[in-house]
PDB file of N, CA and C in Angstrom:
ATOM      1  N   UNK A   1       3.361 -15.640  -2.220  1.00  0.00           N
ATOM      2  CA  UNK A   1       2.386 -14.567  -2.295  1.00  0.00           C
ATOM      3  C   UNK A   1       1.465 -14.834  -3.486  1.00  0.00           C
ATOM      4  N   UNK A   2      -0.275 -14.695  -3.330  1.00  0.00           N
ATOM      5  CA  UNK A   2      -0.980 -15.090  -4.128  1.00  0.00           C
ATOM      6  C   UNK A   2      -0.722 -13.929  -5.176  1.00  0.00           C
ATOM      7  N   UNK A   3      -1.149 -14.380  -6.440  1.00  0.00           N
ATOM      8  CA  UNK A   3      -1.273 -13.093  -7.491  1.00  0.00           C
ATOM      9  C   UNK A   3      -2.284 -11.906  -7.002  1.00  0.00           C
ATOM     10  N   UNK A   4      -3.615 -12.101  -6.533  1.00  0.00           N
ATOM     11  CA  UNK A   4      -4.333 -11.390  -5.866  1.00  0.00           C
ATOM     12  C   UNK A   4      -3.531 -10.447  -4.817  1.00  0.00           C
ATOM     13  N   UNK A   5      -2.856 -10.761  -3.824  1.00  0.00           N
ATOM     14  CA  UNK A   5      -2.148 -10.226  -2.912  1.00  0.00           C
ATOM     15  C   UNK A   5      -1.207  -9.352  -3.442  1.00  0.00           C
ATOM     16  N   UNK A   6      -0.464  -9.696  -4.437  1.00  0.00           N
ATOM     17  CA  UNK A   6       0.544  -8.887  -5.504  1.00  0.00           C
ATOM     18  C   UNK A   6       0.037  -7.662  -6.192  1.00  0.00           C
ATOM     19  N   UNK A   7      -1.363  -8.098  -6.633  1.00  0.00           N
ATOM     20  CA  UNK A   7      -2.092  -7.236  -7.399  1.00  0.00           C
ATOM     21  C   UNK A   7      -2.676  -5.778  -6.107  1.00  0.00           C
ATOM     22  N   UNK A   8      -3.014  -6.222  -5.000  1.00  0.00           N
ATOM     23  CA  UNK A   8      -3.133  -5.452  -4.218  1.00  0.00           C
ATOM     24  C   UNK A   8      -2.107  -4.336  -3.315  1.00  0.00           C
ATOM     25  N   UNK A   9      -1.221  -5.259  -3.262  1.00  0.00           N
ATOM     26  CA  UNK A   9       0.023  -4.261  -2.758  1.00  0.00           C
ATOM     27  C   UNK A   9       0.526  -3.713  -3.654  1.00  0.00           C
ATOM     28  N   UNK A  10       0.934  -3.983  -5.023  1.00  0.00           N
ATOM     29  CA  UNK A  10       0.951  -2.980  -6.315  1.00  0.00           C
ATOM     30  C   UNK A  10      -0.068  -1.281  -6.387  1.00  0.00           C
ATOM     31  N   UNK A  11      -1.089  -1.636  -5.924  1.00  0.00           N
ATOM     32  CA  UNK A  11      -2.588  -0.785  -5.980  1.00  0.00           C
ATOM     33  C   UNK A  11      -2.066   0.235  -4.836  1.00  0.00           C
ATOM     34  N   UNK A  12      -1.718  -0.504  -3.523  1.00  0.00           N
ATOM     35  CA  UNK A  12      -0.792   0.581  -2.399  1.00  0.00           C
ATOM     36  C   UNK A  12      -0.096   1.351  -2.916  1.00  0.00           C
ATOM     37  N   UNK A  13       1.016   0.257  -2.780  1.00  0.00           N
ATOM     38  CA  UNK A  13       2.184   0.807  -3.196  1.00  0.00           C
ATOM     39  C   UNK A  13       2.342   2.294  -4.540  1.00  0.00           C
ATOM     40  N   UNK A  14       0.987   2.269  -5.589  1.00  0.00           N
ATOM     41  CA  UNK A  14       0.819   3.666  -6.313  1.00  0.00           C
ATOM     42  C   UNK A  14       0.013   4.587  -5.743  1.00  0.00           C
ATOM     43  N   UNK A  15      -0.531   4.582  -4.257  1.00  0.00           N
ATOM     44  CA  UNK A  15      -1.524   5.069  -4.091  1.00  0.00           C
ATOM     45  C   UNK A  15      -0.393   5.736  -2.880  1.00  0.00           C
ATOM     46  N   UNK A  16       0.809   5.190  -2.486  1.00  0.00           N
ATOM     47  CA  UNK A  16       1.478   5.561  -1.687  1.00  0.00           C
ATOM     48  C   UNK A  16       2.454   6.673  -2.541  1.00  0.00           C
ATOM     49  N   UNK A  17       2.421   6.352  -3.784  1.00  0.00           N
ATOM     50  CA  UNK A  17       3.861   7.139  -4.731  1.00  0.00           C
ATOM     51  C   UNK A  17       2.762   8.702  -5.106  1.00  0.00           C
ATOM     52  N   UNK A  18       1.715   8.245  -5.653  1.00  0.00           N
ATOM     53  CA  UNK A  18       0.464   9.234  -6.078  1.00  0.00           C
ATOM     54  C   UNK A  18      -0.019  10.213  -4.997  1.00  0.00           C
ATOM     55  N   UNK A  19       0.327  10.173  -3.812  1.00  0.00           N
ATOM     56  CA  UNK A  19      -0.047  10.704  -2.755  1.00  0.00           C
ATOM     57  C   UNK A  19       1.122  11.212  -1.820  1.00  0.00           C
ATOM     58  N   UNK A  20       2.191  10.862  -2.278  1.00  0.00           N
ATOM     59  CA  UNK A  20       3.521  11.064  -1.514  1.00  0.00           C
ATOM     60  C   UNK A  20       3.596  10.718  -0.062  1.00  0.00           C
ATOM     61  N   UNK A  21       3.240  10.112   0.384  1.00  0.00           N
ATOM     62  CA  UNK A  21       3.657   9.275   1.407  1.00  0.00           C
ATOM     63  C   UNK A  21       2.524   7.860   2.018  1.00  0.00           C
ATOM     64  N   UNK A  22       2.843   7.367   3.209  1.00  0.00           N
ATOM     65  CA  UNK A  22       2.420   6.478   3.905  1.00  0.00           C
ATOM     66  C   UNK A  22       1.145   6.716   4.436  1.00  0.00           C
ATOM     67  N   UNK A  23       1.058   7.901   4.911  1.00  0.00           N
ATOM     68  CA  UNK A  23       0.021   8.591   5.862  1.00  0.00           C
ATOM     69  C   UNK A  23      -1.168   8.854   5.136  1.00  0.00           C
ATOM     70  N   UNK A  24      -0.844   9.470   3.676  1.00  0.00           N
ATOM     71  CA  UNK A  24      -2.171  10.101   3.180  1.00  0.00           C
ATOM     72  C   UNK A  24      -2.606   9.057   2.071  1.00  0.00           C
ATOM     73  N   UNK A  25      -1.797   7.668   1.907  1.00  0.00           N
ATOM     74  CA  UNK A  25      -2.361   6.812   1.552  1.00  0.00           C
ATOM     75  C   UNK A  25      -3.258   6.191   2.083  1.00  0.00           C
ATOM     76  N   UNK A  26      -2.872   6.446   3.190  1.00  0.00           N
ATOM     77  CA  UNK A  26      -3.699   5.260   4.561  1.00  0.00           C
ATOM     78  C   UNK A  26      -4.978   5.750   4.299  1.00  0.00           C
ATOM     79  N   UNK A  27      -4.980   7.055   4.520  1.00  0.00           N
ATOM     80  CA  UNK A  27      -6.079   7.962   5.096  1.00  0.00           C
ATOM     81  C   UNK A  27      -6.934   7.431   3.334  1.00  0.00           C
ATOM     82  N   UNK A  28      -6.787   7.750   2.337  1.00  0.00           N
ATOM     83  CA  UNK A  28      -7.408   7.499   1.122  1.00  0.00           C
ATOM     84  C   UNK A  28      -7.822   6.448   1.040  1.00  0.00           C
ATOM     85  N   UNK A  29      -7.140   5.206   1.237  1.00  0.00           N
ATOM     86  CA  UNK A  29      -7.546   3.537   1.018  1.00  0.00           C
ATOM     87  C   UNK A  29      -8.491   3.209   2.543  1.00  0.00           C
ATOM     88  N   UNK A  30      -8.044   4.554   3.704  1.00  0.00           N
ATOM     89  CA  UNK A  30      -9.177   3.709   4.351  1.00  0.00           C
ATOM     90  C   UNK A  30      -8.388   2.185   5.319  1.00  0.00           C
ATOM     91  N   UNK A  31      -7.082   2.667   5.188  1.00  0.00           N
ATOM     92  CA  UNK A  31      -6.164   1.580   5.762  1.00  0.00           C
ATOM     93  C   UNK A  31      -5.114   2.473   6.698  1.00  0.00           C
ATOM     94  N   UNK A  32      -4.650   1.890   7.763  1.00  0.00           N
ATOM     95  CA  UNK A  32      -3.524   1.921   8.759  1.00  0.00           C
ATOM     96  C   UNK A  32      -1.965   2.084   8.181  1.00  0.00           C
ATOM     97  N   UNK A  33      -1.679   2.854   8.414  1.00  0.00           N
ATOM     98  CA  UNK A  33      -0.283   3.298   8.386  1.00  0.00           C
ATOM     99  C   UNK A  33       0.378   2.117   8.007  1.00  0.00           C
ATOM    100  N   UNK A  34       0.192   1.254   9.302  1.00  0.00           N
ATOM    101  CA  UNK A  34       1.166  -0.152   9.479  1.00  0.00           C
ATOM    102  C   UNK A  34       0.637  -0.865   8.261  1.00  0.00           C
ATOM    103  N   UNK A  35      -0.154  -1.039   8.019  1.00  0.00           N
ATOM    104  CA  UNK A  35      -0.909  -2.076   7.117  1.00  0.00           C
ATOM    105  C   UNK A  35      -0.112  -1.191   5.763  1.00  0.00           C
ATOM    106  N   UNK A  36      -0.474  -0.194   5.432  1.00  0.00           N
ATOM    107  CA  UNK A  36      -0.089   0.092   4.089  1.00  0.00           C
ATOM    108  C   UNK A  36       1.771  -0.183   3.935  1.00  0.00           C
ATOM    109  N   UNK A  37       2.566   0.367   5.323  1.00  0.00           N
ATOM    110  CA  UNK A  37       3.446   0.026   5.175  1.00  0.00           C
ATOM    111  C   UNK A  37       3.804  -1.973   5.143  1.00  0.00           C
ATOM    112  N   UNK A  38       3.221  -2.137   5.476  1.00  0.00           N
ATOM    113  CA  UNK A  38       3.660  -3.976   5.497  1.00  0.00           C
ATOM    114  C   UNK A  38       3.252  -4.265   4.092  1.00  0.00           C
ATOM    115  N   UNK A  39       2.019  -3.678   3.265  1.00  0.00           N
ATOM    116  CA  UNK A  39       2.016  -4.222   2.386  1.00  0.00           C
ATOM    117  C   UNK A  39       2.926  -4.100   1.028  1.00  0.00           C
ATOM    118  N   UNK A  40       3.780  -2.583   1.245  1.00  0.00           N
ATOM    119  CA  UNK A  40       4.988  -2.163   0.255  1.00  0.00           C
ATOM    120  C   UNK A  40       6.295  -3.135   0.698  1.00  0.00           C
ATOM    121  N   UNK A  41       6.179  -3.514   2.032  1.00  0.00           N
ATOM    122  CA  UNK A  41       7.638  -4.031   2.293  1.00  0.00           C
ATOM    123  C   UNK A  41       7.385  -5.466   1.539  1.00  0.00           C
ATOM    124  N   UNK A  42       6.317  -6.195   1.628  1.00  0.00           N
ATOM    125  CA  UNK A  42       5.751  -7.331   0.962  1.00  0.00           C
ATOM    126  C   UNK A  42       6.454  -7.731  -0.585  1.00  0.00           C
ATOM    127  N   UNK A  43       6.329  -6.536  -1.288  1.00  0.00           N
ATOM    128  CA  UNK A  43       6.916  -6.022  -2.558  1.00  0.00           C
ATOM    129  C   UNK A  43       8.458  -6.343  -2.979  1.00  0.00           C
ATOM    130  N   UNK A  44       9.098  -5.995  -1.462  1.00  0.00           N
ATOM    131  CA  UNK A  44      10.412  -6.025  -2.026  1.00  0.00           C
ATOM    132  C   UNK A  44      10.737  -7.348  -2.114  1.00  0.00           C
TER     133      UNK A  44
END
């Protein structure tokens, strides 16, 4: 995983904790459910 890519799913992944869930992250970043979730699982 590039550092760029790291740096981005980090940016989710608080936008998912800051917002309390999957859904109203999506809806904020402007990204897909699936997408925000693939990019936290990326993380682990």
């Amino acid at each position: 995983m590039a550092n760029n890519d790291l740096f981005d799913g980090i940016l989710i992944f608080v936008e998912v904790v800051k917002r309390g869930g999957f859904g109203a992250a999506a809806k904020a970043l402007g990204h897909s459910n699936s997408h925000v979730s693939k990019e936290v699982i990326k993380l682990e």
